[in-house]
C-alpha atoms as a PDB file:
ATOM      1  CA  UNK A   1      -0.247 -17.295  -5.303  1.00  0.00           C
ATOM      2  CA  UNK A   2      -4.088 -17.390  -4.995  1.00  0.00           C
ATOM      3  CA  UNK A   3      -4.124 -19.405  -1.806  1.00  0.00           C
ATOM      4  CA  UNK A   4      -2.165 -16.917  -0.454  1.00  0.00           C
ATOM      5  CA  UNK A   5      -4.285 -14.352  -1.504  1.00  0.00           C
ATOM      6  CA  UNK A   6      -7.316 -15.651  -0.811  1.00  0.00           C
ATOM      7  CA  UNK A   7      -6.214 -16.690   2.620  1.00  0.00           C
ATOM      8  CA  UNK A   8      -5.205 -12.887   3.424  1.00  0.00           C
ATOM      9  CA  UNK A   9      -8.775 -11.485   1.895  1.00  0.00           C
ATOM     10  CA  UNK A  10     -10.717 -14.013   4.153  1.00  0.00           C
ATOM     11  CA  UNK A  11      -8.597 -13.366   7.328  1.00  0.00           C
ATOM     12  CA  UNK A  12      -9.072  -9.810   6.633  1.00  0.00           C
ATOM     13  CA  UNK A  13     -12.603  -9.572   6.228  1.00  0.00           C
ATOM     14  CA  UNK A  14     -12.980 -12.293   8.651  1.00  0.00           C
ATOM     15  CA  UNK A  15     -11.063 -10.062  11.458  1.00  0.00           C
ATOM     16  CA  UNK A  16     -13.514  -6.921  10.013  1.00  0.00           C
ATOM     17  CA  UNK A  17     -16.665  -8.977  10.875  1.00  0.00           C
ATOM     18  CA  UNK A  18     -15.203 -10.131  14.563  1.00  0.00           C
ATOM     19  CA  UNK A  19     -14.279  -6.499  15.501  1.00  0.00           C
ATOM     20  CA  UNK A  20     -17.486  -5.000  14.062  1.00  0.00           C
ATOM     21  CA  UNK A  21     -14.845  -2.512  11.837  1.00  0.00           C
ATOM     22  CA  UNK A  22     -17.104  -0.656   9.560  1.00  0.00           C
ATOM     23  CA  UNK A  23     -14.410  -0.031   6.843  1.00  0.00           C
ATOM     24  CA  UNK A  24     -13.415  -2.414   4.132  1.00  0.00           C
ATOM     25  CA  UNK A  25     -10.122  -4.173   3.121  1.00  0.00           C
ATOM     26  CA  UNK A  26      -8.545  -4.147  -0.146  1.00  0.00           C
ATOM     27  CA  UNK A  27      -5.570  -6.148  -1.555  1.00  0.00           C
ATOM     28  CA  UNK A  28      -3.325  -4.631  -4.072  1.00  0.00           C
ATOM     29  CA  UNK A  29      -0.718  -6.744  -5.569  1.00  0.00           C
ATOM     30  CA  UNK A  30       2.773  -4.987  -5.253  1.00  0.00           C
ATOM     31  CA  UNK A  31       4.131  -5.810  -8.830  1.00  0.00           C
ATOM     32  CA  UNK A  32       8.095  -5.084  -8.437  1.00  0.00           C
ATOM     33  CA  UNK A  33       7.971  -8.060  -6.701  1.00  0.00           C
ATOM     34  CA  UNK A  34       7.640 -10.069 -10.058  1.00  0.00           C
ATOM     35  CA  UNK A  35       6.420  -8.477 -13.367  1.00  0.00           C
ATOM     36  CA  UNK A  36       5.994 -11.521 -15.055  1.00  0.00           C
ATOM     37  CA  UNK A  37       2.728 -11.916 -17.135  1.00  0.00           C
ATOM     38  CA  UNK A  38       2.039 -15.206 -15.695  1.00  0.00           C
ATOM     39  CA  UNK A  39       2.419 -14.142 -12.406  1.00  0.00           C
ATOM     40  CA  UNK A  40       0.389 -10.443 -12.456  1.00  0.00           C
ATOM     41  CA  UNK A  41      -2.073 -13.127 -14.375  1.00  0.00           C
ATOM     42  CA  UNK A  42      -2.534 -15.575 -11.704  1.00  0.00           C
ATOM     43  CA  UNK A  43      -2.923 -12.571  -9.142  1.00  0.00           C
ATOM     44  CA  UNK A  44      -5.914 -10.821 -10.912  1.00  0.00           C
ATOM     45  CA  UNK A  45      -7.568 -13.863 -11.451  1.00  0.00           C
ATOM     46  CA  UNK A  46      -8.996 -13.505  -7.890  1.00  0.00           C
ATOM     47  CA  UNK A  47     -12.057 -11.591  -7.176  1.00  0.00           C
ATOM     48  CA  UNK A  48     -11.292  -8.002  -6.321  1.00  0.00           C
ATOM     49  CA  UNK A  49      -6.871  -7.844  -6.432  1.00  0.00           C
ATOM     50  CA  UNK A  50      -5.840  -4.652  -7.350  1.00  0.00           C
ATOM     51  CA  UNK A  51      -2.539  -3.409  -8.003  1.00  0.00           C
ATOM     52  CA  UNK A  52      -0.011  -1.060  -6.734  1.00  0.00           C
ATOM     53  CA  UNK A  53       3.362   0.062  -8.818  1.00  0.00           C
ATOM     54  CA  UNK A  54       6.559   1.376  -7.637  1.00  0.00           C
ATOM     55  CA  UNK A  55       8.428   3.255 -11.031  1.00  0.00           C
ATOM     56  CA  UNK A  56       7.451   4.027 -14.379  1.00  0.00           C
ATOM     57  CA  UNK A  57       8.915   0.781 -15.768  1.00  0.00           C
ATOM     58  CA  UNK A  58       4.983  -0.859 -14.567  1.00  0.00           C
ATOM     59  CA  UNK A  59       2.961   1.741 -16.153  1.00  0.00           C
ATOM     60  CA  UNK A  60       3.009  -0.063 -19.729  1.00  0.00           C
ATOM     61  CA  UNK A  61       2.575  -2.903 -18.200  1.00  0.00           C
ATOM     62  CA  UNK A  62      -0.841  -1.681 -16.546  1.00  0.00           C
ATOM     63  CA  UNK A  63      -1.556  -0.209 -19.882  1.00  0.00           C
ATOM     64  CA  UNK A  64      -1.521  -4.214 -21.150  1.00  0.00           C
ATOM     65  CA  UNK A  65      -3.041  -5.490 -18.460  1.00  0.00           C
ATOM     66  CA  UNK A  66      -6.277  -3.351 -19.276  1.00  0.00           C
ATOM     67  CA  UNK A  67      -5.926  -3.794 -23.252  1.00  0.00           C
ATOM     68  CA  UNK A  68      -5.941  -7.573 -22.238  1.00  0.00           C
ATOM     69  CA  UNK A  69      -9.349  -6.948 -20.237  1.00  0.00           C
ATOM     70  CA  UNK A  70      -7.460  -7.984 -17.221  1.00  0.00           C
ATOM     71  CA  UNK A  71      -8.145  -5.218 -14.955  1.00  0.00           C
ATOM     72  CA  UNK A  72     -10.562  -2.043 -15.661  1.00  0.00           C
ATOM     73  CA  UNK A  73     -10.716   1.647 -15.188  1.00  0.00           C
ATOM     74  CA  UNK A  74     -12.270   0.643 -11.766  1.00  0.00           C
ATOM     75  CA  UNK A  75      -9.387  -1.017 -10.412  1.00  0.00           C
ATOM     76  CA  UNK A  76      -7.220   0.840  -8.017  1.00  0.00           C
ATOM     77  CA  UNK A  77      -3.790   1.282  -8.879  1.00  0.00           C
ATOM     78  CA  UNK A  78      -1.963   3.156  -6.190  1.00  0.00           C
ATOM     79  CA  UNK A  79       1.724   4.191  -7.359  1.00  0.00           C
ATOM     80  CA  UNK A  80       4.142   4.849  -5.308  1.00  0.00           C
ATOM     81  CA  UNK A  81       7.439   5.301  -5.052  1.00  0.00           C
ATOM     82  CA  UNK A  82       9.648   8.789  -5.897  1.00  0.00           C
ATOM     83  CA  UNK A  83       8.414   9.730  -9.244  1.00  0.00           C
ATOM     84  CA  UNK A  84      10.892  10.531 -11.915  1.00  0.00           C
ATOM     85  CA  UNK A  85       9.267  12.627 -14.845  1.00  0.00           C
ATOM     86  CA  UNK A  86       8.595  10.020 -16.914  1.00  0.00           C
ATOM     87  CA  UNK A  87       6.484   8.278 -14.086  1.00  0.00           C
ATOM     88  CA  UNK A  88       4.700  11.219 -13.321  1.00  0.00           C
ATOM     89  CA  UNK A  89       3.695  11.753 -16.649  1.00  0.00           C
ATOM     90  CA  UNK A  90       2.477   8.404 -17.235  1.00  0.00           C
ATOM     91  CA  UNK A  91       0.231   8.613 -13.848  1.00  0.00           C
ATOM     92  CA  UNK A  92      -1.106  12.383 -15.736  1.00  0.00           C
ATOM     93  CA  UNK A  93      -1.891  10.369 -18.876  1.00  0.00           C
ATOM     94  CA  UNK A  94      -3.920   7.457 -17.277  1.00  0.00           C
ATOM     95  CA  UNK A  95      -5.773  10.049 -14.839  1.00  0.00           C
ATOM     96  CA  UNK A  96      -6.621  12.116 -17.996  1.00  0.00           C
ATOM     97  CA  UNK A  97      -7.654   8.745 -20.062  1.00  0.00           C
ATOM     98  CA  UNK A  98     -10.029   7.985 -17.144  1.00  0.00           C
ATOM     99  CA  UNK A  99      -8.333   5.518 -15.002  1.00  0.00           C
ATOM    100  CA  UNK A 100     -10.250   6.941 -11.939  1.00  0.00           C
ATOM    101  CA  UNK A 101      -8.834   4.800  -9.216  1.00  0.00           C
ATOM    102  CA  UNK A 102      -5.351   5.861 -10.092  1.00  0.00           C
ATOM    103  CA  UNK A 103      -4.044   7.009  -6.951  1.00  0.00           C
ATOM    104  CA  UNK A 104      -0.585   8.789  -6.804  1.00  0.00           C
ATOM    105  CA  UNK A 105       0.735   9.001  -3.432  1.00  0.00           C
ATOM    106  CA  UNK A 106       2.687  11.647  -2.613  1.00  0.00           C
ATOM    107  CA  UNK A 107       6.502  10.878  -1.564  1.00  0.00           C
ATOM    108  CA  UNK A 108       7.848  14.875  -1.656  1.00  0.00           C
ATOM    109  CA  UNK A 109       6.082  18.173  -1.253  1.00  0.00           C
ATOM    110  CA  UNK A 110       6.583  19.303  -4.995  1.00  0.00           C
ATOM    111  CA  UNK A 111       4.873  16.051  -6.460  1.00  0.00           C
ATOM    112  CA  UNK A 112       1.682  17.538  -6.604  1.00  0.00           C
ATOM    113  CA  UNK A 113       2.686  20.718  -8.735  1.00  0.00           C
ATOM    114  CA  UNK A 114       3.609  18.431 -11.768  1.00  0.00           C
ATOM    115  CA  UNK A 115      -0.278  17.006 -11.352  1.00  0.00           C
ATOM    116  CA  UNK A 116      -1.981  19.897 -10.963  1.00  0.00           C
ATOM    117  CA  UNK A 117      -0.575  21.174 -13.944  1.00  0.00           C
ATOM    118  CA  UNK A 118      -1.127  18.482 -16.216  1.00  0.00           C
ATOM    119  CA  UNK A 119      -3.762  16.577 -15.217  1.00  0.00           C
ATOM    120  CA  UNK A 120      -7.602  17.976 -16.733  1.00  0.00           C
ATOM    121  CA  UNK A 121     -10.097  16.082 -14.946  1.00  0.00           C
ATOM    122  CA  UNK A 122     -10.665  15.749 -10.929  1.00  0.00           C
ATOM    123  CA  UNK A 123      -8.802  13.077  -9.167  1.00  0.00           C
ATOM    124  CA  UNK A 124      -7.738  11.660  -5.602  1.00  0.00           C
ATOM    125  CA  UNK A 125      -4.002  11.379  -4.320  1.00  0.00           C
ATOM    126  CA  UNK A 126      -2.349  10.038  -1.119  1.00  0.00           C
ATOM    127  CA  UNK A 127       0.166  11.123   0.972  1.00  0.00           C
ATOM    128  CA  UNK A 128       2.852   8.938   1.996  1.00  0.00           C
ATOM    129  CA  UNK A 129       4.036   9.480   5.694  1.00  0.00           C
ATOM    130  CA  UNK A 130       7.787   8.967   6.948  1.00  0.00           C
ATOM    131  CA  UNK A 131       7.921   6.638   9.720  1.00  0.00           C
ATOM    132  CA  UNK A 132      10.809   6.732  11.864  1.00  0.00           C
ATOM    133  CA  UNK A 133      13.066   3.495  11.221  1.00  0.00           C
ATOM    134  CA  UNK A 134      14.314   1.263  13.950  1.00  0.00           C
ATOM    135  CA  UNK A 135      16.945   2.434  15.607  1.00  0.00           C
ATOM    136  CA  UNK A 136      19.323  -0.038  15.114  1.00  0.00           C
ATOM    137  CA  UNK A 137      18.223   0.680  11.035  1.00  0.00           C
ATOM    138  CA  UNK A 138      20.585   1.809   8.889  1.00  0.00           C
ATOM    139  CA  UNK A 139      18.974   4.995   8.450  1.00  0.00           C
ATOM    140  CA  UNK A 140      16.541   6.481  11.250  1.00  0.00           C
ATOM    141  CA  UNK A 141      13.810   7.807   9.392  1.00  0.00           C
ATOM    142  CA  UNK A 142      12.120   6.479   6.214  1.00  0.00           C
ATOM    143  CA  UNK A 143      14.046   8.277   2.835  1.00  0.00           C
ATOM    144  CA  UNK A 144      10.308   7.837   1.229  1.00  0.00           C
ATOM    145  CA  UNK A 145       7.178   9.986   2.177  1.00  0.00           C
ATOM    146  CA  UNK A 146       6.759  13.239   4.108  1.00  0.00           C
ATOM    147  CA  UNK A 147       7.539  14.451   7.598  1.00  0.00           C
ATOM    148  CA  UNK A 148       4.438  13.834  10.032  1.00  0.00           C
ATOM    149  CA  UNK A 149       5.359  17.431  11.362  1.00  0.00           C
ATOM    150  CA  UNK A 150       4.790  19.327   7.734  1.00  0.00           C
ATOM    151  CA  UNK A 151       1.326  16.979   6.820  1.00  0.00           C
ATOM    152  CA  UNK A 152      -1.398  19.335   8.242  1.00  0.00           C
ATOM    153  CA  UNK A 153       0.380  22.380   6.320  1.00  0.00           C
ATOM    154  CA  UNK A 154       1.066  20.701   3.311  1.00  0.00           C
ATOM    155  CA  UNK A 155      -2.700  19.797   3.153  1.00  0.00           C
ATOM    156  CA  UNK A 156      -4.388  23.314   3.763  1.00  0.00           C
ATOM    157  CA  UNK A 157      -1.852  25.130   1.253  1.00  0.00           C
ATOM    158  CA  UNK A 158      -1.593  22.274  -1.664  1.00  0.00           C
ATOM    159  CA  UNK A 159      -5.090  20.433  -1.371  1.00  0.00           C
ATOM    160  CA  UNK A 160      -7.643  21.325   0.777  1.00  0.00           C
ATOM    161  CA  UNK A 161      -8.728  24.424  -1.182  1.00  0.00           C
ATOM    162  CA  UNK A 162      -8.119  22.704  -4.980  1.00  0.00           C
ATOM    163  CA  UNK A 163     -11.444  22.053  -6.905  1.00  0.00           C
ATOM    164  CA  UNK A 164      -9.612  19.705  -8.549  1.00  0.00           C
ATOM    165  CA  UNK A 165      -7.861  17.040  -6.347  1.00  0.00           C
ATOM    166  CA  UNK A 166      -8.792  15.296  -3.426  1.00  0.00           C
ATOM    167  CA  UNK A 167      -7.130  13.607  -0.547  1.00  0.00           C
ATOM    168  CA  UNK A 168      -8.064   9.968   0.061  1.00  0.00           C
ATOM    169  CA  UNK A 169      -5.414   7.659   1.325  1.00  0.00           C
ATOM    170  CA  UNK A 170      -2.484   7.755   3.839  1.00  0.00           C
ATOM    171  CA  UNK A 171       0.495   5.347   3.630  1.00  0.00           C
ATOM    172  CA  UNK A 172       2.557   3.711   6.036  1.00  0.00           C
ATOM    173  CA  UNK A 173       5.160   1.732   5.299  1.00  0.00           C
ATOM    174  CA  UNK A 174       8.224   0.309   8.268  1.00  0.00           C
ATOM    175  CA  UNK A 175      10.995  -1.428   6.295  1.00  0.00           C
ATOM    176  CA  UNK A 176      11.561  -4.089   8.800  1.00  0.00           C
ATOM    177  CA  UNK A 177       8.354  -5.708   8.057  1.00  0.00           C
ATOM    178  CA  UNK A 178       4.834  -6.201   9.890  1.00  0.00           C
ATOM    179  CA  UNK A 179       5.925  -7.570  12.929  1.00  0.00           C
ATOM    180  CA  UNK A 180       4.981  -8.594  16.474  1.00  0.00           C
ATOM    181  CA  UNK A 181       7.105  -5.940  17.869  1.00  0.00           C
ATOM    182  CA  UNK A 182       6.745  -3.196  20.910  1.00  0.00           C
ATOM    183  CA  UNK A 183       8.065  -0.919  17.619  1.00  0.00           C
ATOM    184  CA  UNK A 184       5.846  -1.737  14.971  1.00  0.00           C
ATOM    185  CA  UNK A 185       2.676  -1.302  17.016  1.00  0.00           C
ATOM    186  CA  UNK A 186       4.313   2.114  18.224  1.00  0.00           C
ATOM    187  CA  UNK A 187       4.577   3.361  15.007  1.00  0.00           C
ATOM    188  CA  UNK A 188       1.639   1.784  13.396  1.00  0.00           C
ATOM    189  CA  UNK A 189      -0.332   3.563  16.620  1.00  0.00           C
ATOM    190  CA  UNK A 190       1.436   7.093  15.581  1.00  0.00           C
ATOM    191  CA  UNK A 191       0.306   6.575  11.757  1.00  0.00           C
ATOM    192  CA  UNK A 192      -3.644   6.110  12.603  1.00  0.00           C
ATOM    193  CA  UNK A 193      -3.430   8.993  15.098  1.00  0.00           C
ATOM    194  CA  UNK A 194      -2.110  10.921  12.354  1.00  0.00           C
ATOM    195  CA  UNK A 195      -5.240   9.774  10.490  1.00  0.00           C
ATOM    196  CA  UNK A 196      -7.240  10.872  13.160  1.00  0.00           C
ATOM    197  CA  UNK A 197      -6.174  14.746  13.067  1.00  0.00           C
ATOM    198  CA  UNK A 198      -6.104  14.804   9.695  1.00  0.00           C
ATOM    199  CA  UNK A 199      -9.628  12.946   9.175  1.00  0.00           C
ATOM    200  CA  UNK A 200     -11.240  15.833  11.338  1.00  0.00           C
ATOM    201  CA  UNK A 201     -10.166  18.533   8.623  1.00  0.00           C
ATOM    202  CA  UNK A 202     -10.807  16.741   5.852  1.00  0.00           C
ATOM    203  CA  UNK A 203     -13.624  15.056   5.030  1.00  0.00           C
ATOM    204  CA  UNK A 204     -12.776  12.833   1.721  1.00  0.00           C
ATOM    205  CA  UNK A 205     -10.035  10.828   3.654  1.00  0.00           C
ATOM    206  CA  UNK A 206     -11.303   7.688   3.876  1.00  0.00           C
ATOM    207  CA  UNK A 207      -8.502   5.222   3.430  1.00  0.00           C
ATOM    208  CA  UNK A 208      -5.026   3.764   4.975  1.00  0.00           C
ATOM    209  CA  UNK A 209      -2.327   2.000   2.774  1.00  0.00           C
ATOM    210  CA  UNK A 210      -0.250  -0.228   5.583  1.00  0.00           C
ATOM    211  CA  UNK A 211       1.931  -1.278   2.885  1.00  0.00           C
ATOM    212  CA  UNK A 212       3.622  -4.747   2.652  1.00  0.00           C
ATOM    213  CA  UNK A 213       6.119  -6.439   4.877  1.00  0.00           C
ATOM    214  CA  UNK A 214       4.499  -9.845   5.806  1.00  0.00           C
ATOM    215  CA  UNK A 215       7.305 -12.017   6.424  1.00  0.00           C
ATOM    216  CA  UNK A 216       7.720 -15.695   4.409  1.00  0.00           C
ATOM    217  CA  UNK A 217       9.407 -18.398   4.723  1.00  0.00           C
ATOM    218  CA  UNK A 218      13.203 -18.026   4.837  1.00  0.00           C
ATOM    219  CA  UNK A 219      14.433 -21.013   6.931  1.00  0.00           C
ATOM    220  CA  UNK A 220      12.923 -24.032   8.321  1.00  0.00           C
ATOM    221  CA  UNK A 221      12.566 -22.118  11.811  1.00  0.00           C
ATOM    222  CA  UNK A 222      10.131 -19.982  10.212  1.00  0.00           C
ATOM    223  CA  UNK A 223       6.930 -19.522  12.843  1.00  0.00           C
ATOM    224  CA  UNK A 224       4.406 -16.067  11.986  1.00  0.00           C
ATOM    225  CA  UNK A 225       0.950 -16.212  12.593  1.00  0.00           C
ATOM    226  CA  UNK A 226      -0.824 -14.176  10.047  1.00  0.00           C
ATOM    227  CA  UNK A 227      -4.253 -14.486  11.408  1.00  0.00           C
ATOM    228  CA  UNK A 228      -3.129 -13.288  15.453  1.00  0.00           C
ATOM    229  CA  UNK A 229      -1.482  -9.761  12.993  1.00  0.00           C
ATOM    230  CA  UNK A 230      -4.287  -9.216  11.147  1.00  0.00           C
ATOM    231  CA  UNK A 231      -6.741  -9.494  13.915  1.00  0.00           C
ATOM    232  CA  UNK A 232      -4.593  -7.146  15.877  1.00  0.00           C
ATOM    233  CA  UNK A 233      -3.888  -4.302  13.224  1.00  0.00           C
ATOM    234  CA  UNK A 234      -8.148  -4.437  12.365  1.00  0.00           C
ATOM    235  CA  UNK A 235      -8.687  -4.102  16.551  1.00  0.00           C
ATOM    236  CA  UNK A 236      -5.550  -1.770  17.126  1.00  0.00           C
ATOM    237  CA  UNK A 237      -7.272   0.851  14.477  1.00  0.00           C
ATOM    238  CA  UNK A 238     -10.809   0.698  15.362  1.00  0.00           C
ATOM    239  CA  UNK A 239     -10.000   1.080  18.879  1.00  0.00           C
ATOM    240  CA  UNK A 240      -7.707   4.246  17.869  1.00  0.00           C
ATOM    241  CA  UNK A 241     -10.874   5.396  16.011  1.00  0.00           C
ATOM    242  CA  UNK A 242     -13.552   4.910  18.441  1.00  0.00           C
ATOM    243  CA  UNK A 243     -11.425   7.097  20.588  1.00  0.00           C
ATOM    244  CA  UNK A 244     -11.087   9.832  18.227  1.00  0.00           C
ATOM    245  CA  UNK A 245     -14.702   9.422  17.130  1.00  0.00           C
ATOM    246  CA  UNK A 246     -13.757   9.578  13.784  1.00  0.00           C
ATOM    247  CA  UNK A 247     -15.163   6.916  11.150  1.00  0.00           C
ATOM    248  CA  UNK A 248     -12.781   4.403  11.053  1.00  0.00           C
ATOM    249  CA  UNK A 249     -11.013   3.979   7.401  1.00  0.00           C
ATOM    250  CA  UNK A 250     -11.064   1.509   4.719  1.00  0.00           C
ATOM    251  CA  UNK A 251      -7.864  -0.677   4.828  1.00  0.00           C
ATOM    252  CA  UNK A 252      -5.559  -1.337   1.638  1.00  0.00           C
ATOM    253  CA  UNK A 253      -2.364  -3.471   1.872  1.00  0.00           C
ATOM    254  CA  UNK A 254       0.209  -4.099  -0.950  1.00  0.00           C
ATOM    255  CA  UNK A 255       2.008  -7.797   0.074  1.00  0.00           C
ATOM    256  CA  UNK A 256       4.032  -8.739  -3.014  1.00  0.00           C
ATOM    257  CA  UNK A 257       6.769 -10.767  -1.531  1.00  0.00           C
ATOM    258  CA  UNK A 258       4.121 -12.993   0.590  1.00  0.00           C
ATOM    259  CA  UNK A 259       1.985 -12.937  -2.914  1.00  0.00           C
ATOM    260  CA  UNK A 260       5.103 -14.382  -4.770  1.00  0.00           C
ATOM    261  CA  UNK A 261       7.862 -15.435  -2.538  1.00  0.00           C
ATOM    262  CA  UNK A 262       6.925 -19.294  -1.999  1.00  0.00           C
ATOM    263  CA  UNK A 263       5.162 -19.491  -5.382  1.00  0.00           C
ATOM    264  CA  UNK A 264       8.688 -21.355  -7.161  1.00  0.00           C
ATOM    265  CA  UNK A 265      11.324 -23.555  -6.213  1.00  0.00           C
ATOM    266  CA  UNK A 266      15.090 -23.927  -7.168  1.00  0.00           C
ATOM    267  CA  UNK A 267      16.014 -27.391  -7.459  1.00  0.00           C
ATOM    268  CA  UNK A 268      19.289 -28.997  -6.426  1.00  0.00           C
ATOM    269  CA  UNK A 269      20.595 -31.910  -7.276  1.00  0.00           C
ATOM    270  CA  UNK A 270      23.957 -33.139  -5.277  1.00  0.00           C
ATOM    271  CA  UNK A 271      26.595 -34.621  -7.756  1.00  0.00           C
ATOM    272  CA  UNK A 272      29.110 -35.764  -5.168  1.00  0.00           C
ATOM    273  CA  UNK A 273      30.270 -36.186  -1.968  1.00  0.00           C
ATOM    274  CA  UNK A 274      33.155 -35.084  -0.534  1.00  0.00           C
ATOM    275  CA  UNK A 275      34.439 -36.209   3.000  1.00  0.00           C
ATOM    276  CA  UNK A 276      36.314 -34.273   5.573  1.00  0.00           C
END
């Protein structure tokens, strides 16, 4: 778990010095993946792992983790997913308790009403975008986040005039993975233009979540090479940037399968033979 970690923080940053990318990079570990103590543990044992939650159900256990002094109010925790009441309220509670870095990121259009009702004190959201899916996908376009096409409004009528929230982050997220695909760098291209526009009418952006997706090792005939990816998304988005002129943004990423995914074993043991 931490080699893997550390291995993705030191290709990232490593990439960020080659390309001259003035933004930084930021690992949050994805904890649906495994909620085990031991595991969530291991993860923020690292220097500077943050965490990102997908339903209510991990809000307690980010409650522990800081009464444990594993993480503090300065840690990011960026939750996603659709938010049921009870998850929304729990996000309203730790933004009013002063969990600053608490980022929800917006899946619908009405999210926003339930915070701006209940929470007291300034804070930051994100906005989730809907890619379009594959194709050959079961469904074309993502069931989580909002359209591209209703962004810009949904900005000037929701946030851009609140005293009270800011925009900070956008998310992207392709459910076939990060992968070295005509289709992934299409749609990856689309997000950061998105970025782009919206960057020019609104100052506090300053972030991009690319989600998760980096593939592990399923079958011996496994071949991915993390570092050629990396180097690629870090050059792909600064170049993107340049030619926008707009500053390019600080990168977060959420891996919780590549985190945890090759961290056990199940062992077999053959107890007979049978010919054919």
């Amino acid at each position: 778990i931490s080699e893997n970690i550390r291995f993705v923080q030191a290709t990232f940053n490593s990439a960020i010095e080659r390309f001259k990318y003035e933004g930084k990079y930021t690992y949050c570990y994805c904890t649906k993946s495994s909620h085990f103590s031991f595991i969530l543990s291991e993860a923020l044992k690292n220097k500077d792992v943050h965490i990102e939650t997908s339903s209510a159900f991990d809000i307690p256990i980010v409650r522990s983790l800081y009464e444990r002094g594993k993480i503090t109010k300065e840690t990011y925790i960026l939750c996603n997913g659709f938010k049921m009441p009870s998850y929304r309220q729990y996000i309203s509670e730790m933004l009013n308790d002063g969990f600053h870095n608490c980022i929800p990121i917006l899946d619908n259009l009405g999210e926003i009403d339930f915070y701006q009702e209940n929470v007291k004190v300034p804070y930051k959201v994100g906005i989730r975008l809907a890619a379009d899916e594959e194709p050959k996908f079961e469904f074309y376009t993502s069931r989580l986040g909002i359209r591209y096409s209703d962004i810009n409004n949904f900005y000037r009528e929701k946030i851009e005039n609140s005293d009270k929230v800011s925009l900070r982050m956008l998310h992207f997220f392709i459910n076939t993975g990060i992968k070295d695909t005509a289709y992934y760098w299409s749609e990856l291209s689309r997000f950061v233009f998105k970025y782009c526009e919206l960057r020019k009418m609104c100052p506090t952006l300053d972030s991009i979540d690319i989600g998760g997706g980096f593939p592990i090792k399923t079958s011996l005939a496994f071949h991915y090479d993390y570092k050629y990816m990396i180097e690629q998304i870090v050059e792909n988005i600064k170049w993107i940037c340049d030619k926008n002129n707009v500053p390019v943004p600080n990168i977060f990423t959420e891996f919780g399968s590549y985190t945890v995914g090759e961290s056990g074993a199940v062992l077999y043991s053959l107890v007979d033979q049978k010919l054919q």
